[in-house]
N, C-alpha and C. Protein backbone atom coordinates (compact mmCIF):
# COMPACT_ATOMS: atom_id res chain seq x y z
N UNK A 1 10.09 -216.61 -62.32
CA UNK A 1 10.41 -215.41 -63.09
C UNK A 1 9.82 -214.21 -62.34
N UNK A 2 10.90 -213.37 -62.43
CA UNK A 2 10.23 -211.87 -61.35
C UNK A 2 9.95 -210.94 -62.46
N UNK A 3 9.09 -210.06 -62.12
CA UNK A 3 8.33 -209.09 -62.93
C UNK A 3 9.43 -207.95 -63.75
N UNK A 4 10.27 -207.66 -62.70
CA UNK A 4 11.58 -207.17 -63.77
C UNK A 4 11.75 -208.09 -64.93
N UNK A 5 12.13 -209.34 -64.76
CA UNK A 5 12.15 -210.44 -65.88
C UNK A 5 11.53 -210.29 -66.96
N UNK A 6 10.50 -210.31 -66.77
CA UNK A 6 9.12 -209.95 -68.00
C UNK A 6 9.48 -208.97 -68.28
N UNK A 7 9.35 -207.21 -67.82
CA UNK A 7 9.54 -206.72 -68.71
C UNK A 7 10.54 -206.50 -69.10
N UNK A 8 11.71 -206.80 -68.63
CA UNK A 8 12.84 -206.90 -69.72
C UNK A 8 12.76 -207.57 -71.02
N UNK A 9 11.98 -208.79 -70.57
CA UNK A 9 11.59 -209.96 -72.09
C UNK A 9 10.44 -209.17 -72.59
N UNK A 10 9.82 -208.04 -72.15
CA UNK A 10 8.83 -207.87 -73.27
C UNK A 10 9.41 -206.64 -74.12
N UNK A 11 10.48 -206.07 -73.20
CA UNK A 11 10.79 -204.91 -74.05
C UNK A 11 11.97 -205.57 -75.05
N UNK A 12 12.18 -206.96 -75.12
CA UNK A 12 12.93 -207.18 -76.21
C UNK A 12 12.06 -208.14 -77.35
N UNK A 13 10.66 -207.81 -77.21
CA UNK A 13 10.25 -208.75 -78.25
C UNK A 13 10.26 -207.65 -79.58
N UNK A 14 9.56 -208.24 -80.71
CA UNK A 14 9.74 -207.68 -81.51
C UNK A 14 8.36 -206.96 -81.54
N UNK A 15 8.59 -206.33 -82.66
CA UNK A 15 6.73 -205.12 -82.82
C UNK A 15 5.64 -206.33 -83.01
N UNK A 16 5.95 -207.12 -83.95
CA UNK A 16 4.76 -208.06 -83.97
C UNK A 16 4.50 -209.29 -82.68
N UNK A 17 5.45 -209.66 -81.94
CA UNK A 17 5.20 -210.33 -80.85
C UNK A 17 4.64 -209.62 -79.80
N UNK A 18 5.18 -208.39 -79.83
CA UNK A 18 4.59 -207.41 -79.15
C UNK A 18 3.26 -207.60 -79.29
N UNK A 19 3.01 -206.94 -80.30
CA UNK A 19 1.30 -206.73 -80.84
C UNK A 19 0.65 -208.10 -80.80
N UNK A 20 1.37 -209.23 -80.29
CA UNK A 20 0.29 -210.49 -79.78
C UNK A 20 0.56 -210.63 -78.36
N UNK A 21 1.46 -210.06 -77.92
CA UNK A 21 1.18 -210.21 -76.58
C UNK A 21 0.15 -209.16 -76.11
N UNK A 22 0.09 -208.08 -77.04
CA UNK A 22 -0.55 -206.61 -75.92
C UNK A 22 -2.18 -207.21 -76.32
N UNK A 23 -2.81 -208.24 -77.19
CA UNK A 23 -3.69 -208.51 -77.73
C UNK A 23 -4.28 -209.54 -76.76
N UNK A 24 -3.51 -210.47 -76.46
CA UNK A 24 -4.18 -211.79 -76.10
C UNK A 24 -3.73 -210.86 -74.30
N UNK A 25 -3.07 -210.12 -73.90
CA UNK A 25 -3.33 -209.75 -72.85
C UNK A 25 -4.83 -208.53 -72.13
N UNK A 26 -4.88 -208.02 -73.52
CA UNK A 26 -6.37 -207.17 -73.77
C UNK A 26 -7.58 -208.18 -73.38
N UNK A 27 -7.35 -209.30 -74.33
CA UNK A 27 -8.27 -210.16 -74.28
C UNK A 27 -8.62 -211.32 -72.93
N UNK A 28 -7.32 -211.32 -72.61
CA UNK A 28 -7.64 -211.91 -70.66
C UNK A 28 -7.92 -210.90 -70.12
N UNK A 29 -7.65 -209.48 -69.94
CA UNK A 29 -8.27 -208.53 -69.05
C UNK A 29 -9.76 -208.40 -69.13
N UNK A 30 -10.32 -208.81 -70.49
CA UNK A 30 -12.01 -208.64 -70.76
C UNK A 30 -12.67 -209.80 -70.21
N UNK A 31 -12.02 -210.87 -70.39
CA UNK A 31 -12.70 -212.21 -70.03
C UNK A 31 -12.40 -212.60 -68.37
N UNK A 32 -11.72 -211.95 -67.50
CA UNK A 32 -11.33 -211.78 -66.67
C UNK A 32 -12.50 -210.89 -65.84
N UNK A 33 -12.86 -209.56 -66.14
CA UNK A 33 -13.73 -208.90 -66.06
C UNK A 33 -15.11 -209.14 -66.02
N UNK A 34 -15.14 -209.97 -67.39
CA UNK A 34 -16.75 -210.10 -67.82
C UNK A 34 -16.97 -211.64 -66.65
N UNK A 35 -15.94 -212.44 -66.03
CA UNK A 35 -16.10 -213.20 -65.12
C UNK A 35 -16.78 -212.62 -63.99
N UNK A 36 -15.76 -211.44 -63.59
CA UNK A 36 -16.06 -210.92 -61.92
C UNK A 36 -17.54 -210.04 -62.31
N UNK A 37 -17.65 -209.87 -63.58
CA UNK A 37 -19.21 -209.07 -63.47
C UNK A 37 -20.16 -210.26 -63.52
N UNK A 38 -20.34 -211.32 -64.19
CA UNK A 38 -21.15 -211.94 -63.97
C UNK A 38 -21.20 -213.19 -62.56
N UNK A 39 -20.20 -213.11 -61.74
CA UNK A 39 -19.68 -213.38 -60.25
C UNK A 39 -20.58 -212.79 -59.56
N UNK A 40 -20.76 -211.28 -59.78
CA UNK A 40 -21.14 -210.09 -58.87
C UNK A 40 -22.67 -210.32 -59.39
N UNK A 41 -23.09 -210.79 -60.22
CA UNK A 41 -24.44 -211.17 -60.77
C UNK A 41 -25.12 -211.54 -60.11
N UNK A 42 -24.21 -212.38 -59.79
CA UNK A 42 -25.03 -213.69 -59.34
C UNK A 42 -24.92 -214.06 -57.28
N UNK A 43 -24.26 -213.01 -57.09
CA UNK A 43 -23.68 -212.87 -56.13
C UNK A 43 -25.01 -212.04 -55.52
N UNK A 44 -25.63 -211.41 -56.71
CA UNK A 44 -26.60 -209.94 -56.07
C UNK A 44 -26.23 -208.26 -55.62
N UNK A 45 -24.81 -208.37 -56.61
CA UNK A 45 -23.96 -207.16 -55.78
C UNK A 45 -24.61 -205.94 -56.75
N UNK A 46 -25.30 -206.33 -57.92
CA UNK A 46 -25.70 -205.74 -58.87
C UNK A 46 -27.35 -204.92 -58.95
N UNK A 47 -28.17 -205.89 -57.82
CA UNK A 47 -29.41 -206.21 -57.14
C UNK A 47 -29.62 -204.20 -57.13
N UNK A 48 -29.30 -203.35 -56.36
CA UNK A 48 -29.61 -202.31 -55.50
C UNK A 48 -29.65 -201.56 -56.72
N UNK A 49 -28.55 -201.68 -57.38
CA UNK A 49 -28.15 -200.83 -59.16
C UNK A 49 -29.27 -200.88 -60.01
N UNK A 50 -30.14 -202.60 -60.32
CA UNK A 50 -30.93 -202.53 -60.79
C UNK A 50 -32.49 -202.39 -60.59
N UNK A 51 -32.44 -202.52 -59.24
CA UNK A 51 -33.74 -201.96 -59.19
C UNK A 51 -33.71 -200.51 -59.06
N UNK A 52 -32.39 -199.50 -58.45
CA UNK A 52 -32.80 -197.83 -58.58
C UNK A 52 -33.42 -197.71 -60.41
N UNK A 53 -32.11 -198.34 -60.82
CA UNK A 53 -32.51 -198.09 -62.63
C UNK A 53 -34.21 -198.61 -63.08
N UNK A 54 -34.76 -199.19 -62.66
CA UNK A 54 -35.76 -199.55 -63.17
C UNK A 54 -36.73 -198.65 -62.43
N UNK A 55 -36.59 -198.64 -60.49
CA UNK A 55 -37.68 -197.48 -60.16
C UNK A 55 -37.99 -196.00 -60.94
N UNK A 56 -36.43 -195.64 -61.56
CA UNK A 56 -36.20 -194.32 -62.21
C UNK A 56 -37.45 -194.77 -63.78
N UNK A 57 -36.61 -195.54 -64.17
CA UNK A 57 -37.30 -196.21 -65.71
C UNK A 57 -39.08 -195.51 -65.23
N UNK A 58 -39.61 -196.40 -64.28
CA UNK A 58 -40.69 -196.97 -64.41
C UNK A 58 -41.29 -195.07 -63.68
N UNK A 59 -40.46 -194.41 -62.93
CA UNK A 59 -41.48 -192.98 -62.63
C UNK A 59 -41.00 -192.27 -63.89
N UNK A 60 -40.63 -192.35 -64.98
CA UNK A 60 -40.28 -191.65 -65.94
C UNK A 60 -39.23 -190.62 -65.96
N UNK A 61 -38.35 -191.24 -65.18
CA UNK A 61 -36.87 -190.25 -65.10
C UNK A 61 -35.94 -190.87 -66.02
N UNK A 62 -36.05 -191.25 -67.36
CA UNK A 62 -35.12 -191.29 -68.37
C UNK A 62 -34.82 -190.67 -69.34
N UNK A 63 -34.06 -190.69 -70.51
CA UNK A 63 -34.21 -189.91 -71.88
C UNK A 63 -33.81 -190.95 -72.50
N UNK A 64 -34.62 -190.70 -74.06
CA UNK A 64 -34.56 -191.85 -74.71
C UNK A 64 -32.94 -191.31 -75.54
N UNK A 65 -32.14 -192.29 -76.43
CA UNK A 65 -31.28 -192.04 -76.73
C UNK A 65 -31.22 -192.72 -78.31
């Protein structure tokens, strides 16, 4: 199936098939995401981010919120 395909089939679903496809596709884009962030975790790509944030934390360059 080619991508024209799809959206031709999505622009003929109905409002409520719609509204489960645009849902459970919301919901693979997050779990998809929250994969490659915790990938990048563990990977150490995150490493440089958290220690500036904590050197800042720890000389008192924050505001509380």
């Amino acid at each position: 199936m080619t991508i024209e395909q799809i959206e031709k089939a999505i622009l003929n679903l109905s409002e409520q098939d719609f509204s489960k496809l645009r849902n459970w596709l919301l919901d693979l884009d997050y779990q998809q995401w929250d994969q490659q962030l915790e990938q990048d975790i563990i990977d150490g790509k995150l490493d440089a981010l958290a220690q500036e944030a904590l050197a800042e934390f720890e000389a008192g360059d924050y505001q509380e919120i």
